[in-house]
PDB file of N, CA and C in Angstrom:
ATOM      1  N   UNK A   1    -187.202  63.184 -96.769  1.00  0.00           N
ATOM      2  CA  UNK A   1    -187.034  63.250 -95.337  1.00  0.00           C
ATOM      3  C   UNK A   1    -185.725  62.590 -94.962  1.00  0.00           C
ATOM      4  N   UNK A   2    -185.254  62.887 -94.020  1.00  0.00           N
ATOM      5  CA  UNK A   2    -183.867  62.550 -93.493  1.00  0.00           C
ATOM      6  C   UNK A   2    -184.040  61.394 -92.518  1.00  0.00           C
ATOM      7  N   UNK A   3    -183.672  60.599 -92.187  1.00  0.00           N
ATOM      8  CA  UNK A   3    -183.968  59.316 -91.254  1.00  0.00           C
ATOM      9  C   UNK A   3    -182.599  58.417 -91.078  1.00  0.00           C
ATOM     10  N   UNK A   4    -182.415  57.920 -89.554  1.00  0.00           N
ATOM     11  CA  UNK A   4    -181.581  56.666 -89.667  1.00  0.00           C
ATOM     12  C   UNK A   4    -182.013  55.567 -89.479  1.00  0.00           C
ATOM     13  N   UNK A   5    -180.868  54.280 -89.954  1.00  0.00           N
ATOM     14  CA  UNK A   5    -181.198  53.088 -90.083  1.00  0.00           C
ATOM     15  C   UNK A   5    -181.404  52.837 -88.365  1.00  0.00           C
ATOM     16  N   UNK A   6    -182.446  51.845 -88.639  1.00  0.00           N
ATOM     17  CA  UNK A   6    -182.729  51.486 -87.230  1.00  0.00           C
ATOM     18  C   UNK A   6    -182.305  49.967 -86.680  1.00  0.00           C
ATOM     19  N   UNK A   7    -183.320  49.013 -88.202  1.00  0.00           N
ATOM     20  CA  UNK A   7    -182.329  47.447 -87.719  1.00  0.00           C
ATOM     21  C   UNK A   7    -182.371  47.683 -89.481  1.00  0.00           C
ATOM     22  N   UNK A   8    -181.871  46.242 -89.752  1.00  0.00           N
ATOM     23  CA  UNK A   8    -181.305  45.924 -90.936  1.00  0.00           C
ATOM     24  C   UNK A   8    -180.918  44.309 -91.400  1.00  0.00           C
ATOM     25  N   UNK A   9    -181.437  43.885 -92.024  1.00  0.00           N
ATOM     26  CA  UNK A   9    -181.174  42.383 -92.088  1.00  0.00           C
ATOM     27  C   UNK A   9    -180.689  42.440 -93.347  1.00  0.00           C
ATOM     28  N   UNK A  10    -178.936  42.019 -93.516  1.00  0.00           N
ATOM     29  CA  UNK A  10    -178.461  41.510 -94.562  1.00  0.00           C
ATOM     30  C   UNK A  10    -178.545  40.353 -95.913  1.00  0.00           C
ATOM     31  N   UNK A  11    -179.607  39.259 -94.988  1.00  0.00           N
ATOM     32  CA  UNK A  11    -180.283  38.211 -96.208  1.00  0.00           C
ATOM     33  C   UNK A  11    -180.894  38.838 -96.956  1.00  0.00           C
ATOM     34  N   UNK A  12    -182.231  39.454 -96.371  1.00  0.00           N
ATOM     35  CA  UNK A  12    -183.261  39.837 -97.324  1.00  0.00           C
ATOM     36  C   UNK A  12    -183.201  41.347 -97.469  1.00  0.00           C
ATOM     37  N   UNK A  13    -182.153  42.400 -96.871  1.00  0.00           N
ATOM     38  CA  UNK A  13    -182.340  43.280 -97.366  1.00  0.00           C
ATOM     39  C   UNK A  13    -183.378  44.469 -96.832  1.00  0.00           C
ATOM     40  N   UNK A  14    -184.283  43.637 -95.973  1.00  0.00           N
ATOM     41  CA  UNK A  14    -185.138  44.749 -95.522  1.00  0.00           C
ATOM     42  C   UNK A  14    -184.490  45.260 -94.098  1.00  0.00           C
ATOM     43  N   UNK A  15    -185.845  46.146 -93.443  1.00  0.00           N
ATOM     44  CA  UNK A  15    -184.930  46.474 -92.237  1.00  0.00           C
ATOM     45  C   UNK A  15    -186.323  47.730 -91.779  1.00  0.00           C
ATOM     46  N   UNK A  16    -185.722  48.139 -91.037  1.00  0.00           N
ATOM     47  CA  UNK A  16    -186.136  49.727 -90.822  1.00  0.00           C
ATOM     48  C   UNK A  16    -185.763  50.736 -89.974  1.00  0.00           C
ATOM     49  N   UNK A  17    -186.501  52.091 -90.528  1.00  0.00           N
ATOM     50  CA  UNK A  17    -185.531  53.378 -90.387  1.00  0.00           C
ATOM     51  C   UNK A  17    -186.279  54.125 -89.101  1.00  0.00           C
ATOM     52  N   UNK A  18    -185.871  54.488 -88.287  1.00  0.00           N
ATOM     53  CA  UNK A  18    -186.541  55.730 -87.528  1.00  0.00           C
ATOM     54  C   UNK A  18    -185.951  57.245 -88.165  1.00  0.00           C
ATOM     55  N   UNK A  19    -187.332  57.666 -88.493  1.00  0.00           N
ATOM     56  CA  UNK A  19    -187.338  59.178 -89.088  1.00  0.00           C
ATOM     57  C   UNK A  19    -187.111  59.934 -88.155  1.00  0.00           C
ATOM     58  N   UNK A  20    -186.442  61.307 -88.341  1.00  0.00           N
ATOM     59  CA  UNK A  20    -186.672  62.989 -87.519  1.00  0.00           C
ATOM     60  C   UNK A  20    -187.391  62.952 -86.879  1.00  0.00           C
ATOM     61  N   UNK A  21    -188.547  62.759 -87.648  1.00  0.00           N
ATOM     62  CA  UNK A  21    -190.376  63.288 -86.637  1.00  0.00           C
ATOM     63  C   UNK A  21    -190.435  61.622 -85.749  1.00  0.00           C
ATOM     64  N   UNK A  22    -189.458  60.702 -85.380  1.00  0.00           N
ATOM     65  CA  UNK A  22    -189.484  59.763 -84.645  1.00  0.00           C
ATOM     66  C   UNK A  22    -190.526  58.488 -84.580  1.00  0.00           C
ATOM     67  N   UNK A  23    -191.048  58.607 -86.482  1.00  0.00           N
ATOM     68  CA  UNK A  23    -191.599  57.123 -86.660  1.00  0.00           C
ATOM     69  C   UNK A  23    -190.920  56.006 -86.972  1.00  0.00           C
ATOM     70  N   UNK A  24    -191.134  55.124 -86.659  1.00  0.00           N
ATOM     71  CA  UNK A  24    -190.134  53.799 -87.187  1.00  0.00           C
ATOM     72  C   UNK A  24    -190.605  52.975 -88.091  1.00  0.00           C
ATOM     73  N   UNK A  25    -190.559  53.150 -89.350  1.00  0.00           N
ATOM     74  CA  UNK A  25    -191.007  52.412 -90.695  1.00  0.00           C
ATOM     75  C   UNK A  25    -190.309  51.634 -91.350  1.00  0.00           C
ATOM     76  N   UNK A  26    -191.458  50.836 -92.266  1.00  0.00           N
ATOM     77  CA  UNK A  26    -190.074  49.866 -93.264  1.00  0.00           C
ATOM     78  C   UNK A  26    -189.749  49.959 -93.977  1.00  0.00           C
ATOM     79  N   UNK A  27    -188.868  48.999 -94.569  1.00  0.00           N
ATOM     80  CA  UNK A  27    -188.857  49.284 -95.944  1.00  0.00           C
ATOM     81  C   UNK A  27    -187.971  47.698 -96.167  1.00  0.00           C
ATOM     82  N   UNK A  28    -188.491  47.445 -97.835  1.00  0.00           N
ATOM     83  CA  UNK A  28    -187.531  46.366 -98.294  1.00  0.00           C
ATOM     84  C   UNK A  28    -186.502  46.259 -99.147  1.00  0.00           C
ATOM     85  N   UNK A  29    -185.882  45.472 -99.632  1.00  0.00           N
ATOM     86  CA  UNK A  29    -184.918  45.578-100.592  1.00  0.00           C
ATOM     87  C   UNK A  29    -184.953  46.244-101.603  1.00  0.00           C
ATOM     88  N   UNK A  30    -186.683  46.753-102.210  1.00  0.00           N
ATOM     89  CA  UNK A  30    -186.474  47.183-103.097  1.00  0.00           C
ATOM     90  C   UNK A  30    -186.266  48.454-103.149  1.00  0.00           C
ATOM     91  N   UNK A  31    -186.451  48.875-101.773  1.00  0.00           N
ATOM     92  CA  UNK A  31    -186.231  50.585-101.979  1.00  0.00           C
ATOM     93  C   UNK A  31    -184.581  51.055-101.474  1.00  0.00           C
ATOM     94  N   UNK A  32    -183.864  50.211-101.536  1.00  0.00           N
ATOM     95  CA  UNK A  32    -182.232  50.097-102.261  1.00  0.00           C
ATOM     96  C   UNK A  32    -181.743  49.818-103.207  1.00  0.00           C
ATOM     97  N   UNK A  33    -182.598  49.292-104.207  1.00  0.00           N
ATOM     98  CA  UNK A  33    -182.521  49.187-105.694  1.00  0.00           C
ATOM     99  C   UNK A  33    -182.127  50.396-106.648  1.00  0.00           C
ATOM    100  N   UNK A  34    -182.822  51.883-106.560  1.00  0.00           N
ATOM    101  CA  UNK A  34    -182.645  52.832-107.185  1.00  0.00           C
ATOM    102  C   UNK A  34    -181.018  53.407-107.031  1.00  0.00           C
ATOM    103  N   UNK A  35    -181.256  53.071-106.033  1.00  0.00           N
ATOM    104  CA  UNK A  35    -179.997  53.562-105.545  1.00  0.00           C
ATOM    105  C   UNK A  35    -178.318  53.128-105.383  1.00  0.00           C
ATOM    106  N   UNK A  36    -178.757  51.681-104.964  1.00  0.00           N
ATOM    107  CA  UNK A  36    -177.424  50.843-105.511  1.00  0.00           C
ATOM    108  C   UNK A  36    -176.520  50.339-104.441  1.00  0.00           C
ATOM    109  N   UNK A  37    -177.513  50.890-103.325  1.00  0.00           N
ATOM    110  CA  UNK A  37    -176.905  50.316-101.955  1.00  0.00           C
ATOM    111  C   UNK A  37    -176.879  49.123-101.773  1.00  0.00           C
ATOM    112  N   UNK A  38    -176.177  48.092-100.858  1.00  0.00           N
ATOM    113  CA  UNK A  38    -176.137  47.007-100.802  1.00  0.00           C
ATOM    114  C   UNK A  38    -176.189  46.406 -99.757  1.00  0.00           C
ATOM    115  N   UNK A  39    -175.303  47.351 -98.921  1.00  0.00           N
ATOM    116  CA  UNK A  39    -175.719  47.103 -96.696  1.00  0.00           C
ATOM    117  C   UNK A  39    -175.448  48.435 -96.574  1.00  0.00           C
ATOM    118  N   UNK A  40    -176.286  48.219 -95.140  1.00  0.00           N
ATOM    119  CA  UNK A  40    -176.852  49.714 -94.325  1.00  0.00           C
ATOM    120  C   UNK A  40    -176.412  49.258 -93.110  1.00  0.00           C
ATOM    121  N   UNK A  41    -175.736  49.935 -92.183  1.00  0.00           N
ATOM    122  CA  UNK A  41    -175.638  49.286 -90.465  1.00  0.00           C
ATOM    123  C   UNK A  41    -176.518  50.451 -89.631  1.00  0.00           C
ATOM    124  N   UNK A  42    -177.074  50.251 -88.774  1.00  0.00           N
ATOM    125  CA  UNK A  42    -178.061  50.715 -87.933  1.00  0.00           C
ATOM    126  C   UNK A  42    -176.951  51.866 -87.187  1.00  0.00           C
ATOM    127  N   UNK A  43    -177.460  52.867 -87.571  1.00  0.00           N
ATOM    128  CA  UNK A  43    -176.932  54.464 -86.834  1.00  0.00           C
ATOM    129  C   UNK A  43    -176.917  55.040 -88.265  1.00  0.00           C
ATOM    130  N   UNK A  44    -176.799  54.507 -89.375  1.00  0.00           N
ATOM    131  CA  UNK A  44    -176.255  55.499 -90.367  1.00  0.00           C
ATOM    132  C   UNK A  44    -177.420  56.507 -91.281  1.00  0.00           C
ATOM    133  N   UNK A  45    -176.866  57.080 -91.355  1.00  0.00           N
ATOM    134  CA  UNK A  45    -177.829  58.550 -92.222  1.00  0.00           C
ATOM    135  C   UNK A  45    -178.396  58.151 -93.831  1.00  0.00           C
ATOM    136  N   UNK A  46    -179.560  58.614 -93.708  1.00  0.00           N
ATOM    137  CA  UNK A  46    -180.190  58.709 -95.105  1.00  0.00           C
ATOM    138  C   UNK A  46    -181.245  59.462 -95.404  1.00  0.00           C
ATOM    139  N   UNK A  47    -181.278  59.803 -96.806  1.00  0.00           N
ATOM    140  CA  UNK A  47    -182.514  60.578 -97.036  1.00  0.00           C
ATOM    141  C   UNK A  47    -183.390  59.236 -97.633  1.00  0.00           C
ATOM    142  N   UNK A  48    -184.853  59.629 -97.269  1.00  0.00           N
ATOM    143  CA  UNK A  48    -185.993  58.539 -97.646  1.00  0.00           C
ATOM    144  C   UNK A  48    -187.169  59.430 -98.404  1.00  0.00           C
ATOM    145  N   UNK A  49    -187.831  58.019 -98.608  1.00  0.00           N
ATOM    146  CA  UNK A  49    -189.169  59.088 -99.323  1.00  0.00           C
ATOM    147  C   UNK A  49    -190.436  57.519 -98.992  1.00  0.00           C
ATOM    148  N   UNK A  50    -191.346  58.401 -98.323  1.00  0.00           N
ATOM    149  CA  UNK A  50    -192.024  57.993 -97.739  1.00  0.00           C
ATOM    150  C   UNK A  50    -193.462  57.768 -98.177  1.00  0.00           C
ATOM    151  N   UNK A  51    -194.386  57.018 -98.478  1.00  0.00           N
ATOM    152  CA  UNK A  51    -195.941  56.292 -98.695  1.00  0.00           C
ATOM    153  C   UNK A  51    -196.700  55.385 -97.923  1.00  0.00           C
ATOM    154  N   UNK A  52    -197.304  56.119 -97.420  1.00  0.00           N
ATOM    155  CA  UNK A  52    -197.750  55.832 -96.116  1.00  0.00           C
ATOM    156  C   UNK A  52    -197.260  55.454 -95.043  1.00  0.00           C
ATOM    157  N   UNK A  53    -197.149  54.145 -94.741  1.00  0.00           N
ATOM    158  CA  UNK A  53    -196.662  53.547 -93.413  1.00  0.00           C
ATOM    159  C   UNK A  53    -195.797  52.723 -94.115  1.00  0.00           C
ATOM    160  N   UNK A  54    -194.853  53.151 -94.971  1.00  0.00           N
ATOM    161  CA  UNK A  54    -193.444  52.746 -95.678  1.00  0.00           C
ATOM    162  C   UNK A  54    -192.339  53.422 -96.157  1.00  0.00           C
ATOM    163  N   UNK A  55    -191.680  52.864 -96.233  1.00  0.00           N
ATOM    164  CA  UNK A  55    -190.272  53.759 -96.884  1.00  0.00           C
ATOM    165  C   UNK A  55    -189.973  53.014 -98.476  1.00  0.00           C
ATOM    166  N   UNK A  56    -190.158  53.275 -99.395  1.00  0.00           N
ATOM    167  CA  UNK A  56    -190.657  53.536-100.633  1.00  0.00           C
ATOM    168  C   UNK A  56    -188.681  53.598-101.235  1.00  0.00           C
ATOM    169  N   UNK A  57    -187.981  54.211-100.673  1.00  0.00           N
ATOM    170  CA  UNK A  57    -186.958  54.585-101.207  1.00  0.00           C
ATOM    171  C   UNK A  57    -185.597  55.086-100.170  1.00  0.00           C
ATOM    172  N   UNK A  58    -184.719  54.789-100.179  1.00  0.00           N
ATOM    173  CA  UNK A  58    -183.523  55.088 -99.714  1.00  0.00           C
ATOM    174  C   UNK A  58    -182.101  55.546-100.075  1.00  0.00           C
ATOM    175  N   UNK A  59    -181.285  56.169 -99.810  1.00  0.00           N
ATOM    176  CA  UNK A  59    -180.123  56.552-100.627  1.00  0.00           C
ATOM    177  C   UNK A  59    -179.594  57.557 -99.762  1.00  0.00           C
ATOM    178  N   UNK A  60    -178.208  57.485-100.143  1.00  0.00           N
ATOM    179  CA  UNK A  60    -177.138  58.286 -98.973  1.00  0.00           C
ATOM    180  C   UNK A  60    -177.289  59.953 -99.881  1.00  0.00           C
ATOM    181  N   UNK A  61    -177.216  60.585 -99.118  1.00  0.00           N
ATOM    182  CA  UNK A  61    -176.959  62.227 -99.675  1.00  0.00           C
ATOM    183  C   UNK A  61    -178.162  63.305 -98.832  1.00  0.00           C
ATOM    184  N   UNK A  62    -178.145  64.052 -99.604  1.00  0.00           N
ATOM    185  CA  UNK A  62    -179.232  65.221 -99.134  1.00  0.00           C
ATOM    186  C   UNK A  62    -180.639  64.965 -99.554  1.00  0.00           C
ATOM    187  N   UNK A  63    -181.826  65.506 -99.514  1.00  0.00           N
ATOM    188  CA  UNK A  63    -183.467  65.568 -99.997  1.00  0.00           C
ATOM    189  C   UNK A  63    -183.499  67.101-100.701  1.00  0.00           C
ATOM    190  N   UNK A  64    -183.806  66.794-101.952  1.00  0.00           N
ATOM    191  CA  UNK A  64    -184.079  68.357-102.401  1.00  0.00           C
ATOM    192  C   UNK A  64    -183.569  67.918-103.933  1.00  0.00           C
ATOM    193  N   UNK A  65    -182.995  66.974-104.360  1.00  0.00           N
ATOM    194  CA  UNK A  65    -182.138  67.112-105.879  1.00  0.00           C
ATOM    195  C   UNK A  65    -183.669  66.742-106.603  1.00  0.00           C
ATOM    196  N   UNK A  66    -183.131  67.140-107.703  1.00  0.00           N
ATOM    197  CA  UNK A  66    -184.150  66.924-108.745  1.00  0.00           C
ATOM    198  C   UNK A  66    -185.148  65.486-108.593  1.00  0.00           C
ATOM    199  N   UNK A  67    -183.639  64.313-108.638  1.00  0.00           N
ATOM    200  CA  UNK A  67    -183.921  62.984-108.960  1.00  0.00           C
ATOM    201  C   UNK A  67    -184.608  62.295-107.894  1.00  0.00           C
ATOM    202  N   UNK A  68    -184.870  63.128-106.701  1.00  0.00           N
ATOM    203  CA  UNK A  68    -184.781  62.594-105.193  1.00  0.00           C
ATOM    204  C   UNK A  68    -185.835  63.428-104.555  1.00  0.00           C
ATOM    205  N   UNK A  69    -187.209  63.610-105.272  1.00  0.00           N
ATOM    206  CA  UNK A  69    -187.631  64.590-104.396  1.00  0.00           C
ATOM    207  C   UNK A  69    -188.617  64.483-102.923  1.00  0.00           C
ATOM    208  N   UNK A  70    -188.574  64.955-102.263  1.00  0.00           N
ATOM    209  CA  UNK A  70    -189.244  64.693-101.071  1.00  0.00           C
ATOM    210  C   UNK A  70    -190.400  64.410-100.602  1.00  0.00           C
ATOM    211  N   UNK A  71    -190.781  63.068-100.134  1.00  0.00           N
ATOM    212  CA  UNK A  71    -192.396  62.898-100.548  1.00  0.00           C
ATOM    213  C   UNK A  71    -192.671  61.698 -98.874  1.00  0.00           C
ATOM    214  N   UNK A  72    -192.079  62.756 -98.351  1.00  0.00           N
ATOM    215  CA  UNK A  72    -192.798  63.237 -96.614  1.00  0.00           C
ATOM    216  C   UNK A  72    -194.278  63.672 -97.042  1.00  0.00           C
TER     217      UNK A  72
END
C-alpha cells in the first residue's frame, strides 16, 4: 500500500503514516530496518505493508516488486 509519513520522531525512530484509504497507523524503528532508511520527514511518500493495526514495514519506491509484496 502506498501511504505518507504523518509524524516521525528521530530518537526512537518510530512515528506514523496516514494511508490512501486514510488510516493513521504505526510503526517502529524496526520496520526501517529492511530497508535502510534512517529519517523520514512528514509529507513524504512510501510504500508499506501492513498487519493489522500496524505498519510492519516501510521503504521508498513502488508496491508490486517481488521483494516488497503487498500485504494491505
Amino acid at each position: 500500500m502506498q501511504a505518507t509519513v504523518y509524524r516521525y520522531d528521530a530518537e526512537t525512530g518510530s512515528g506514523s503514516v496516514l494511508t490512501d484509504s486514510g488510516d493513521v497507523l504505526p510503526f517502529t524503528a524496526r520496520a526501517l530496518e529492511p530497508s535502510g532508511l534512517r529519517h523520514l520527514r512528514p509529507g513524504q511518500r512510501l510504500s508499506a505493508v501492513r498487519e493489522g493495526d500496524e505498519i510492519v514495514s516501510l521503504r521508498l519506491g513502488t508496491i508490486g516488486s517481488a521483494d516488497h509484496p503487498d500485504a494491505s
